[in-house]
Protein backbone atom coordinates (compact mmCIF):
# COMPACT_ATOMS: atom_id res chain seq x y z
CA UNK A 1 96.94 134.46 44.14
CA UNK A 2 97.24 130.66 43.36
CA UNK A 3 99.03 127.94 41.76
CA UNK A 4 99.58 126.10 38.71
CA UNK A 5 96.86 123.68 38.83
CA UNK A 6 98.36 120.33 39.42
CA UNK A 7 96.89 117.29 38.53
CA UNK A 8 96.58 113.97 40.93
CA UNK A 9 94.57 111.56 39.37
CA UNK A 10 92.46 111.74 35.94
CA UNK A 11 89.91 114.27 36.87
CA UNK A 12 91.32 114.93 40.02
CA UNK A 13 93.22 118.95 40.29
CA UNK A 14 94.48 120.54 43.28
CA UNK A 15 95.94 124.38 43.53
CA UNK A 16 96.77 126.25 46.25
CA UNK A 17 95.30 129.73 47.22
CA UNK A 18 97.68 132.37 49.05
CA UNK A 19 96.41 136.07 49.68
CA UNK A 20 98.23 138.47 52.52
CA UNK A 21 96.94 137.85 56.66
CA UNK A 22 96.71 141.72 56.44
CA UNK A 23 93.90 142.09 53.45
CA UNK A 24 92.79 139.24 55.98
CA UNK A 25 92.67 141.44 59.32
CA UNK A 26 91.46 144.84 57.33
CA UNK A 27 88.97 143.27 55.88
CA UNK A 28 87.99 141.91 59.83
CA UNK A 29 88.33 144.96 60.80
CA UNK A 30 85.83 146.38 58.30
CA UNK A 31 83.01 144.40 59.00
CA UNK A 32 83.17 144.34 63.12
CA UNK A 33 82.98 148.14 62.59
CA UNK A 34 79.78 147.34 60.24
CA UNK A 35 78.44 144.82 63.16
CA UNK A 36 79.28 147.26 66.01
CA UNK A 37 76.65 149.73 65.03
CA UNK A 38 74.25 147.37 65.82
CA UNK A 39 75.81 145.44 68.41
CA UNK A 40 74.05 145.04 72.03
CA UNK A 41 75.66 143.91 75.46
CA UNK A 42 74.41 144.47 78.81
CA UNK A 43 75.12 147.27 80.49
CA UNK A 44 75.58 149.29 76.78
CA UNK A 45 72.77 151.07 74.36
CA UNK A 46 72.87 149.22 71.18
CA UNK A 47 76.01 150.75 68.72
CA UNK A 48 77.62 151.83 71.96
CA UNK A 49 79.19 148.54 72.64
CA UNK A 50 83.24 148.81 72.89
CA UNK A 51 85.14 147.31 70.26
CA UNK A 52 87.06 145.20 72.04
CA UNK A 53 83.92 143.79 73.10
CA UNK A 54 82.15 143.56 69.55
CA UNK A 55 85.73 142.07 68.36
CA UNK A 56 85.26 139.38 71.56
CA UNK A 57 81.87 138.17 70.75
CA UNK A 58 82.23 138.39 66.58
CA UNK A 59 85.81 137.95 65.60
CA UNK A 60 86.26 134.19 65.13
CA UNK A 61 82.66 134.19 63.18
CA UNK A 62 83.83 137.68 61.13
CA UNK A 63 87.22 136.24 60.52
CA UNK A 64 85.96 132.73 59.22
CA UNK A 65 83.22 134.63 56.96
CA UNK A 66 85.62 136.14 55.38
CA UNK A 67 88.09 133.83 55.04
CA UNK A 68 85.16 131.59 53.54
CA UNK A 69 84.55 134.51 51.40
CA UNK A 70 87.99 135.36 50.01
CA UNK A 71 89.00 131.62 49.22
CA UNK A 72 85.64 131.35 47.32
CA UNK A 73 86.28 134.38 45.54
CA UNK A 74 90.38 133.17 44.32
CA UNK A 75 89.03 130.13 43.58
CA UNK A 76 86.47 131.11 41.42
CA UNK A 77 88.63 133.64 39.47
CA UNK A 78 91.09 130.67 39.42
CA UNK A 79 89.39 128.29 38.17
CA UNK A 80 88.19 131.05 35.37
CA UNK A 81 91.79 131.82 34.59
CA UNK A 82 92.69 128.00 34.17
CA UNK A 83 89.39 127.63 31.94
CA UNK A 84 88.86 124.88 34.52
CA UNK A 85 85.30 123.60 34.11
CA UNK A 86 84.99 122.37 38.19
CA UNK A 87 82.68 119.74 38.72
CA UNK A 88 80.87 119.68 42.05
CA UNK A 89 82.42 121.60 45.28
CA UNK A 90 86.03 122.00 46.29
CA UNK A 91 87.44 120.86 49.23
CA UNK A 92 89.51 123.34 51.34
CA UNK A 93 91.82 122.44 53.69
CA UNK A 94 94.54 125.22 55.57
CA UNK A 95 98.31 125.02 54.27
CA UNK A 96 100.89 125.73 56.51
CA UNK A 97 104.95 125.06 56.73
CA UNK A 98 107.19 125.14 53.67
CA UNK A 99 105.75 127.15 50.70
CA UNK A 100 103.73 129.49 52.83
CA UNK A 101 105.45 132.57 52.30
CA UNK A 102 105.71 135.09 55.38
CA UNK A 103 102.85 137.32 55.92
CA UNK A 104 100.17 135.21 53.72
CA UNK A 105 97.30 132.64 54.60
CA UNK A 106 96.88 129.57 52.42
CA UNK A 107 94.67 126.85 51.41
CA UNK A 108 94.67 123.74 49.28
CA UNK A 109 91.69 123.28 46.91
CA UNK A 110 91.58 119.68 45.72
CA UNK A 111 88.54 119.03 43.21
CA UNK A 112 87.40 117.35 39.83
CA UNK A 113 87.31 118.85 36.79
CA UNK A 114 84.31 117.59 33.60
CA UNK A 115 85.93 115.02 31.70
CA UNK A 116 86.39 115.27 27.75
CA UNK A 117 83.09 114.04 26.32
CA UNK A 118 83.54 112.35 22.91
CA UNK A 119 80.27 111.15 21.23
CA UNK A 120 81.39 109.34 18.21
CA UNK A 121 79.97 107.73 15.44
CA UNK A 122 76.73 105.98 16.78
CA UNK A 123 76.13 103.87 13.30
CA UNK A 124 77.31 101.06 15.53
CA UNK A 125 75.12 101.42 18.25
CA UNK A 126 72.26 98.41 18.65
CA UNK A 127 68.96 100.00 19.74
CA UNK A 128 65.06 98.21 20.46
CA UNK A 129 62.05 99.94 19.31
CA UNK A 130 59.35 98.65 20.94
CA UNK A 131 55.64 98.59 19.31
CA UNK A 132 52.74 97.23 20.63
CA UNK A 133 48.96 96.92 19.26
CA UNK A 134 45.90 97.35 20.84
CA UNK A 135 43.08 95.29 19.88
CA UNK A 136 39.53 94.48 20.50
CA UNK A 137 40.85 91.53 22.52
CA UNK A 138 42.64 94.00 25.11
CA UNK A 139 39.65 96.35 24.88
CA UNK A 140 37.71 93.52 26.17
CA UNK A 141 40.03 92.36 28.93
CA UNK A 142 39.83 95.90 30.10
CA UNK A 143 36.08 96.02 30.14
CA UNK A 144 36.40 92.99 32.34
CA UNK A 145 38.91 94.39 35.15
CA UNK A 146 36.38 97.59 35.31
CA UNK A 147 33.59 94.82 35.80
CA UNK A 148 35.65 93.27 38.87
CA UNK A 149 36.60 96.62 40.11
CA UNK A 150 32.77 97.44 40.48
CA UNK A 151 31.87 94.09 41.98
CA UNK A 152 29.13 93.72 44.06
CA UNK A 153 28.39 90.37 46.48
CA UNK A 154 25.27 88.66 47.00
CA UNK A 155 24.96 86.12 49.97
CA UNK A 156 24.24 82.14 48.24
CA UNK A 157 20.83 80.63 48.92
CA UNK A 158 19.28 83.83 49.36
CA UNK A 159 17.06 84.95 46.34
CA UNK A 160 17.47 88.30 45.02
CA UNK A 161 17.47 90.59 42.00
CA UNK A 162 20.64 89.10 40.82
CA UNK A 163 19.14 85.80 41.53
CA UNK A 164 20.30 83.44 44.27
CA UNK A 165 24.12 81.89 42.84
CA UNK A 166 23.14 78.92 41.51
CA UNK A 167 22.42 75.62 42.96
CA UNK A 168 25.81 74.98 43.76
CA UNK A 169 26.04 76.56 47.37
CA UNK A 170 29.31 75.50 48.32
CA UNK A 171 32.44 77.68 48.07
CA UNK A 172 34.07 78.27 44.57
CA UNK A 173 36.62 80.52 43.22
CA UNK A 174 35.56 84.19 43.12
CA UNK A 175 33.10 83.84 45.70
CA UNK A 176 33.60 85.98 49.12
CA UNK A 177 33.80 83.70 52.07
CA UNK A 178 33.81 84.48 55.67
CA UNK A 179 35.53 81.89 57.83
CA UNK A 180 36.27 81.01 61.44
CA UNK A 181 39.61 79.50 61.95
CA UNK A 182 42.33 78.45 64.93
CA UNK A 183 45.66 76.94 64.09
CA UNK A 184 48.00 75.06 66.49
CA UNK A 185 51.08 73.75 66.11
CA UNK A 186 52.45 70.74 68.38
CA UNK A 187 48.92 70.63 69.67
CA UNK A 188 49.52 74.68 70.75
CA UNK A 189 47.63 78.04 69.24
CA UNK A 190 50.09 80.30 68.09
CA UNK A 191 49.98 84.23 67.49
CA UNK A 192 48.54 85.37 64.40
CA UNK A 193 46.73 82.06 64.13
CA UNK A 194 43.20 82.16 65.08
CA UNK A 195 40.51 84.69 63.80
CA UNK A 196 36.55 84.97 63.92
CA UNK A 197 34.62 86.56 61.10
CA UNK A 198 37.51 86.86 58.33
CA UNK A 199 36.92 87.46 55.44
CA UNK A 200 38.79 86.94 52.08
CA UNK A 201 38.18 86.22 47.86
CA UNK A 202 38.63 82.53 46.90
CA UNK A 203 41.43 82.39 43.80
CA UNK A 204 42.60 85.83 44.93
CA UNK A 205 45.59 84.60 46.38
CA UNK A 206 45.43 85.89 49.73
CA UNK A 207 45.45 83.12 51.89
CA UNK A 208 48.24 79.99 51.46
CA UNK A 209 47.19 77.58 48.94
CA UNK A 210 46.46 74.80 51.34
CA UNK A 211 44.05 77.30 52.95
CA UNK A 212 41.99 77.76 49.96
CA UNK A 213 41.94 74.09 49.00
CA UNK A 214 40.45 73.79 52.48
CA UNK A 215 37.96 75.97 51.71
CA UNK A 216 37.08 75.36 48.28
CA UNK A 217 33.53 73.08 48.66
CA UNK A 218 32.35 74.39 51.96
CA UNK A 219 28.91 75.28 52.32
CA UNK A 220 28.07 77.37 54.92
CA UNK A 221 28.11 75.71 58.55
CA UNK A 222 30.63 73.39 57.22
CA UNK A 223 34.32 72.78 58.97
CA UNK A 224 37.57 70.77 58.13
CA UNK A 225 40.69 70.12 59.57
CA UNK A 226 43.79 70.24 57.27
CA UNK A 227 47.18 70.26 57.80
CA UNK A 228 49.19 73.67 56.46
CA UNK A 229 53.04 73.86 55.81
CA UNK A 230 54.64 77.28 56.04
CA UNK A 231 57.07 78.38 53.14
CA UNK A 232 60.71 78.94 54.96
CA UNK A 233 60.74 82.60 54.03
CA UNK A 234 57.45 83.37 55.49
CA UNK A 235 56.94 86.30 57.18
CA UNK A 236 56.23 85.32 60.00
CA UNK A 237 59.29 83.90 61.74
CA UNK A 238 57.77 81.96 64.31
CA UNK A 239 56.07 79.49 62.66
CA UNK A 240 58.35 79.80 59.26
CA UNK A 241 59.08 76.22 57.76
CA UNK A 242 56.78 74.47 60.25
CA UNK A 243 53.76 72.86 59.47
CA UNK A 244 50.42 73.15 61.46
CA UNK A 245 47.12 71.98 62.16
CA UNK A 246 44.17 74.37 61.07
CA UNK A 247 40.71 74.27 61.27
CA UNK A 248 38.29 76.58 59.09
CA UNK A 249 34.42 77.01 59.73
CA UNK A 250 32.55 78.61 56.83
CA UNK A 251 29.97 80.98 58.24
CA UNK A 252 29.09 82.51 54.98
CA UNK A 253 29.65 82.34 51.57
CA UNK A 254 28.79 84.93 49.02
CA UNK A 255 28.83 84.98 45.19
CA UNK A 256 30.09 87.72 43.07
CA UNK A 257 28.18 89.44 40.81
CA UNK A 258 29.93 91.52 38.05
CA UNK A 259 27.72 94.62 36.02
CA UNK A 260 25.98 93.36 32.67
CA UNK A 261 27.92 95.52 29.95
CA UNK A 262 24.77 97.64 29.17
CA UNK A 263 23.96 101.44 29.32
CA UNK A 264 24.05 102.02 32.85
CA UNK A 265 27.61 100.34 33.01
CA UNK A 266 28.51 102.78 30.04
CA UNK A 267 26.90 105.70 32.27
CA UNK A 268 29.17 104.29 35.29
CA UNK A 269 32.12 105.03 33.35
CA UNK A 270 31.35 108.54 32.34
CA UNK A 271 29.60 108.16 29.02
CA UNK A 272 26.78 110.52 29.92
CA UNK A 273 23.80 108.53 26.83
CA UNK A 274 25.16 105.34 27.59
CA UNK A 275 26.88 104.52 24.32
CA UNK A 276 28.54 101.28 24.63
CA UNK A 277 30.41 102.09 21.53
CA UNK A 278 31.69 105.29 22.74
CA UNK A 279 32.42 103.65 25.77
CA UNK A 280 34.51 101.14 23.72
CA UNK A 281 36.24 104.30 21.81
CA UNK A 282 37.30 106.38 25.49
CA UNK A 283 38.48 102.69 26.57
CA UNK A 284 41.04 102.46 23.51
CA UNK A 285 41.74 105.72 23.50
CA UNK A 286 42.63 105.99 27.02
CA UNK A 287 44.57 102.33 26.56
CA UNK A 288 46.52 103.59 23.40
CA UNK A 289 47.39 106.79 25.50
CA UNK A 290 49.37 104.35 28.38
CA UNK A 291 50.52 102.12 25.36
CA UNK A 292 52.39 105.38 23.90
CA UNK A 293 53.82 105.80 26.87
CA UNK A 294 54.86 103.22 28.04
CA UNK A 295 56.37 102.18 24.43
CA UNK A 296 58.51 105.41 24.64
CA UNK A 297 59.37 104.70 28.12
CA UNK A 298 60.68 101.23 26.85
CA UNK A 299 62.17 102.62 23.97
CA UNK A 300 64.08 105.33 25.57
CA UNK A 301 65.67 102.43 27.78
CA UNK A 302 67.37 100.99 25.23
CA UNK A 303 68.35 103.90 23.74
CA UNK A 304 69.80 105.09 27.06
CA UNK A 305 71.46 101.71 27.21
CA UNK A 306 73.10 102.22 24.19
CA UNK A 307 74.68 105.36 24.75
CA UNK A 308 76.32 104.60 27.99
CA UNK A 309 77.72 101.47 26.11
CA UNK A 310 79.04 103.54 22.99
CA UNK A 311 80.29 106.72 24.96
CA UNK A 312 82.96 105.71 27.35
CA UNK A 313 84.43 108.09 29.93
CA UNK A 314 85.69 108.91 33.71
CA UNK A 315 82.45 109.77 36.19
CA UNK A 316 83.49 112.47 38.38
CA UNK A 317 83.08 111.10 41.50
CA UNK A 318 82.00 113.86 43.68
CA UNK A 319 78.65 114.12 40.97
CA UNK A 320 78.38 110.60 42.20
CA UNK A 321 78.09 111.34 45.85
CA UNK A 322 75.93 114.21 45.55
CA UNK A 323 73.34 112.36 43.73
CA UNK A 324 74.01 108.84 45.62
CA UNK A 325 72.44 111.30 48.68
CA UNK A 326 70.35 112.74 46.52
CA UNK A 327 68.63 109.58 45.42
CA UNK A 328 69.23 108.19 49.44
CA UNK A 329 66.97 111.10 50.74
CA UNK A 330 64.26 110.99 47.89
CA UNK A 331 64.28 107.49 48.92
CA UNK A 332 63.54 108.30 52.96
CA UNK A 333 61.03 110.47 52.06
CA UNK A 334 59.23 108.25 49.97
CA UNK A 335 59.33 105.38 52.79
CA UNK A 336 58.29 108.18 55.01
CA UNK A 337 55.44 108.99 53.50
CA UNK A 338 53.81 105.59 52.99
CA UNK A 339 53.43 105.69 56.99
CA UNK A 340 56.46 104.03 57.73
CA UNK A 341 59.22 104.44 60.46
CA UNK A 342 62.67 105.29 58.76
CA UNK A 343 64.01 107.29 61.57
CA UNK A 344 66.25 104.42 62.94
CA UNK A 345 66.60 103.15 59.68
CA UNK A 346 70.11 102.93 57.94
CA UNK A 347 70.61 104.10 53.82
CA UNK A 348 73.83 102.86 53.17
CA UNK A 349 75.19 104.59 50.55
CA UNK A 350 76.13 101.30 48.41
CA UNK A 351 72.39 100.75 47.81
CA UNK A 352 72.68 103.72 45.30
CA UNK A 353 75.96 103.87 44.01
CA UNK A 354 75.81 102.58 40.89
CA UNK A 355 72.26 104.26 40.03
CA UNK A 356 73.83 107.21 41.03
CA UNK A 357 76.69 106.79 38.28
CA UNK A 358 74.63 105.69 35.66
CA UNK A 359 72.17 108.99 36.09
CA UNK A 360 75.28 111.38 36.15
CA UNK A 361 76.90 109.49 33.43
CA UNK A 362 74.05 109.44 31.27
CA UNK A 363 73.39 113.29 32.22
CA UNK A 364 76.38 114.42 31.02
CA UNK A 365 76.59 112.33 27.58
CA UNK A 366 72.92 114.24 26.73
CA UNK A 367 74.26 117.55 27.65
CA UNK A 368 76.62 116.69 25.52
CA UNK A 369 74.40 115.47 22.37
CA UNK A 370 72.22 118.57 23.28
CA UNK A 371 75.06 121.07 23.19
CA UNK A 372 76.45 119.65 19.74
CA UNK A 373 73.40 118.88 17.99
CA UNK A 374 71.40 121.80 18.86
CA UNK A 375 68.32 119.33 20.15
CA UNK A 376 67.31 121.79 22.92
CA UNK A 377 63.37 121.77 23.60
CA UNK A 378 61.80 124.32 21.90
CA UNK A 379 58.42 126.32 23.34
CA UNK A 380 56.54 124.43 20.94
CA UNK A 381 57.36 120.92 21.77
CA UNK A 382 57.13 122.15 25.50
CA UNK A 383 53.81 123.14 24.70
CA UNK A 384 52.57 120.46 22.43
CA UNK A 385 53.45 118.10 25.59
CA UNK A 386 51.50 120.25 28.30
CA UNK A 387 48.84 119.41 26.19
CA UNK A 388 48.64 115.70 25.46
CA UNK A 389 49.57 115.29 29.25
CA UNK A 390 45.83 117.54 29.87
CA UNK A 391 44.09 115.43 27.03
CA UNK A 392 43.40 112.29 29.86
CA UNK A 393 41.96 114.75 32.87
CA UNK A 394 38.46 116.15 32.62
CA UNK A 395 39.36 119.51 32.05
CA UNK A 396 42.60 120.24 30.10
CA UNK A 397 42.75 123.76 30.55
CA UNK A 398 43.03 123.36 34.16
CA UNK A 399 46.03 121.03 33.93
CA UNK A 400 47.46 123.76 31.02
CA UNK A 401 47.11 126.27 33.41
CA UNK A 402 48.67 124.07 35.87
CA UNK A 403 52.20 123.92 34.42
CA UNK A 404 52.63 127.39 32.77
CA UNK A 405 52.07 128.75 36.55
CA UNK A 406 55.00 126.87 37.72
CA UNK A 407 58.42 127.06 35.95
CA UNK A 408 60.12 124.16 38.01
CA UNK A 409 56.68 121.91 36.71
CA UNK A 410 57.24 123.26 33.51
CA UNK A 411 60.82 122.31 33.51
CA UNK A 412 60.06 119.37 34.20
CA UNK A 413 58.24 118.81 30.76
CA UNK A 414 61.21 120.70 29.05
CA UNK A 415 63.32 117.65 30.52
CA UNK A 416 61.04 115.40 29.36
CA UNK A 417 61.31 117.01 25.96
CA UNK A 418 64.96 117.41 25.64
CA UNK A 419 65.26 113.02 26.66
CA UNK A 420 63.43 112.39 23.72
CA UNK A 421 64.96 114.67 21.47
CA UNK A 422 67.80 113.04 22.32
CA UNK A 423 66.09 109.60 21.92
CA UNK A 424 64.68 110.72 18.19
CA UNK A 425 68.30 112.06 17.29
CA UNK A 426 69.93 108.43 18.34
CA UNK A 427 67.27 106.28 16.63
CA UNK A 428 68.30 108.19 13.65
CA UNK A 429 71.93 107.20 14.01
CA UNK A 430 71.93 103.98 15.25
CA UNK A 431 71.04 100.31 14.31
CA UNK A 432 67.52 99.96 15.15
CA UNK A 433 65.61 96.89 15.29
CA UNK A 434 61.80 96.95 15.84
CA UNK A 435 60.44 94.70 18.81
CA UNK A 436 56.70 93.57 18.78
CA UNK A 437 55.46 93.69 22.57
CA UNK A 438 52.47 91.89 23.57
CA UNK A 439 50.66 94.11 25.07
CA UNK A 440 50.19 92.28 28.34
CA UNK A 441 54.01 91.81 28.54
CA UNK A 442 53.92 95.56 27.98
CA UNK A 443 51.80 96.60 30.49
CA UNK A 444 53.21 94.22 33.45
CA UNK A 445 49.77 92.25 33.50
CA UNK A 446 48.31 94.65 35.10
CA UNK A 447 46.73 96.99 32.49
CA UNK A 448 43.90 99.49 33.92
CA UNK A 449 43.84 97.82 37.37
């Protein structure tokens, strides 16, 4: 049996279980006599083992299964009784003294229950819509990233297909220089500072400043000496916020030459006749593809934003740990698997606190929307976004085939789906305001490299 449910703090409910020490031991009893027909000892043919023997070796691990068993079972027909709607696990602990009538075993259960969600009127609610264009002009950038990325370096002086750089032999931004140096501070090499043979892109920003303004000018053969001050925060804590004395030899220098936009630089990318103009179309295709993306991505933000501003209740806290670990492990494994050491290393669980409250908060206002708008994901939108994600891989039916053999990948999309149902439904509602991206801004600077 249990009791009332009382209630400690807002979401907070504890009741306490009771059930008879005899239904306790009988039920014991029961299941040693299960375990004794296979039970072995030395000495006895297995199923020929003594009972008090079985009882010796299994009782405390029979008794606390069911125990385990029989709380679980009160407190889920509890919980049902009390139309409690329990939100993550209870927590258990033995009851004894006053209250515990004679003849019974009993247990507190102390856990959170949902909290009332109440999604008002969202008239009020300010959200961004974010647009951006793409043009010849990022077309064109593009083209020129796919040049760099398929760069090719050509040593100055030395005539060649590509010609021989120019009559300017020294070093300039863009060209690849190889380098001899030795630094010393107070007269004294230091660790890390001396190398033979390295090699590194003038303008790339690699190297310190003051190391490339060294460089810059060199011709081949050529050395300077230059002092170099290190930022305070540099990496290197031995020579952080001290300045030393470097000097560079330039062995080589080598200029860069980048693909003529022609056929074969067409064919490079995949356009099998060499159409520059088809080329052109894939490129803006393939760029308006990430710029979708990215725009919803952007837009959903905001819209997300919104909500957790308009819709204001009590977090259950236990959610909160669970996914606070949650997002503590994902991020271990992550570390872990770009090759680095996170063995030793500590996750304290303040890192992810309030992430982890925002992504239960905001997971329980869309169940919410979901439930009372009807905005579930239907097969069709689930299928409809299968296939735009195939449209950018070679061969779409593959990557089709992909997520209908899977349902955890394919509930994935239906996630994906159900967000920006949600996200439609709100922008229907709610104040929006339509925000012209640049498309640099939009793509971080960093668009197809």
């Amino acid at each position: 049996m249990a009791t009332a449910v009382e209630t400690l703090d807002k979401l907070e409910r504890r009741l306490t279980i009771s059930f008879p020490i005899a239904d306790v031991k009988s039920e014991v009893e029961k299941r040693l006599k299960v375990r004794a027909r296979t039970a072995k000892a030395p000495g006895f043919r297995a199923g020929k083992v003594p009972m008090k023997m079985v009882a010796a070796q299994y009782g405390y691990q029979v008794e606390t299964e069911v125990l385990n068993d029989k709380v679980g079972q009160a407190f889920a027909l509890a919980a049902n009784e009390n139309n409690l709607r329990v939100a993550g696990y209870p927590s258990i602990a033995p009851k004894a003294g006053e209250g515990v009538a004679e003849g019974e075993v009993a247990f507190d259960a102390t856990f959170e229950v949902y909290p009332e969600i109440v999604i008002g009127d969202l008239s009020g609610a300010e959200v961004e819509q974010v647009k951006s264009d793409v043009t010849h002009a990022e077309i064109d950038k593009t083209i020129d990233i796919l040049r760099k990325q398929r760069v090719h370096f050509h040593v100055k002086g030395e005539q060649g297909a590509h010609g021989d750089g120019g009559a300017d032999q020294s070093a300039q931004n863009g060209d690849r220089v190889t380098v001899d140096f030795v630094g010393k501070i107070d007269g004294v090499e230091f660790a890390g500072g001396k190398a033979e043979g390295f090699v590194f892109v003038l303008g790339e920003g690699r190297m310190l400043p003051e190391f490339e303004a060294a460089t810059l000018g060199l011709k081949a053969g050529e050395s300077k000496t230059f002092p170099l001050a290190f930022p305070e925060d540099y990496h290197g804590k031995d020579v952080a916020g001290k300045t030393a004395e470097f000097t560079i030899t330039v062995s080589k220098i080598e200029w860069a030459h980048l693909p003529e936009v022609d056929a074969d630089f067409a064919k490079m990318l995949g356009v099998e006749d060499g159409n520059i103009e088809k080329m052109r179309s894939d490129i803006k295709e393939n760029l308006e593809r990430e710029v979708r993306g990215r725009v919803k991505a952007k837009t959903k933000e905001s819209v997300m934003d919104a909500l957790v501003k308009a819709v204001s209740f009590d977090v259950p806290q236990s959610l909160v740990a669970q996914d606070t670990e949650r997002l503590a492990e994902m991020t271990r494994q992550d570390m872990a698997q770009r090759g680095m050491n996170v063995k030793d290393v500590p996750f304290p669980k303040e890192l992810f606190t309030a992430q982890a409250e925002r992504r239960v908060r905001l997971g329980l206002i869309l169940a919410e929307l979901v439930k009372t708008n009807s905005l579930q994901a239907t097969a069709d939108q689930i299928k409809a976004q299968v296939e735009d994600f195939a449209q950018s891989y070679e061969d779409p039916q593959q990557v089709v085939k992909y997520y209908y053999s899977d349902r955890n990948r394919l509930a994935e999309v239906e996630a994906l789906v159900l967000e920006e149902n949600v996200v439609n439904y709100v922008l229907g509602k709610a104040k929006v305001a339509d925000k012209q991206l640049p498309f640099d801004e939009l793509m971080g600077n960093n668009a197809q490299a």
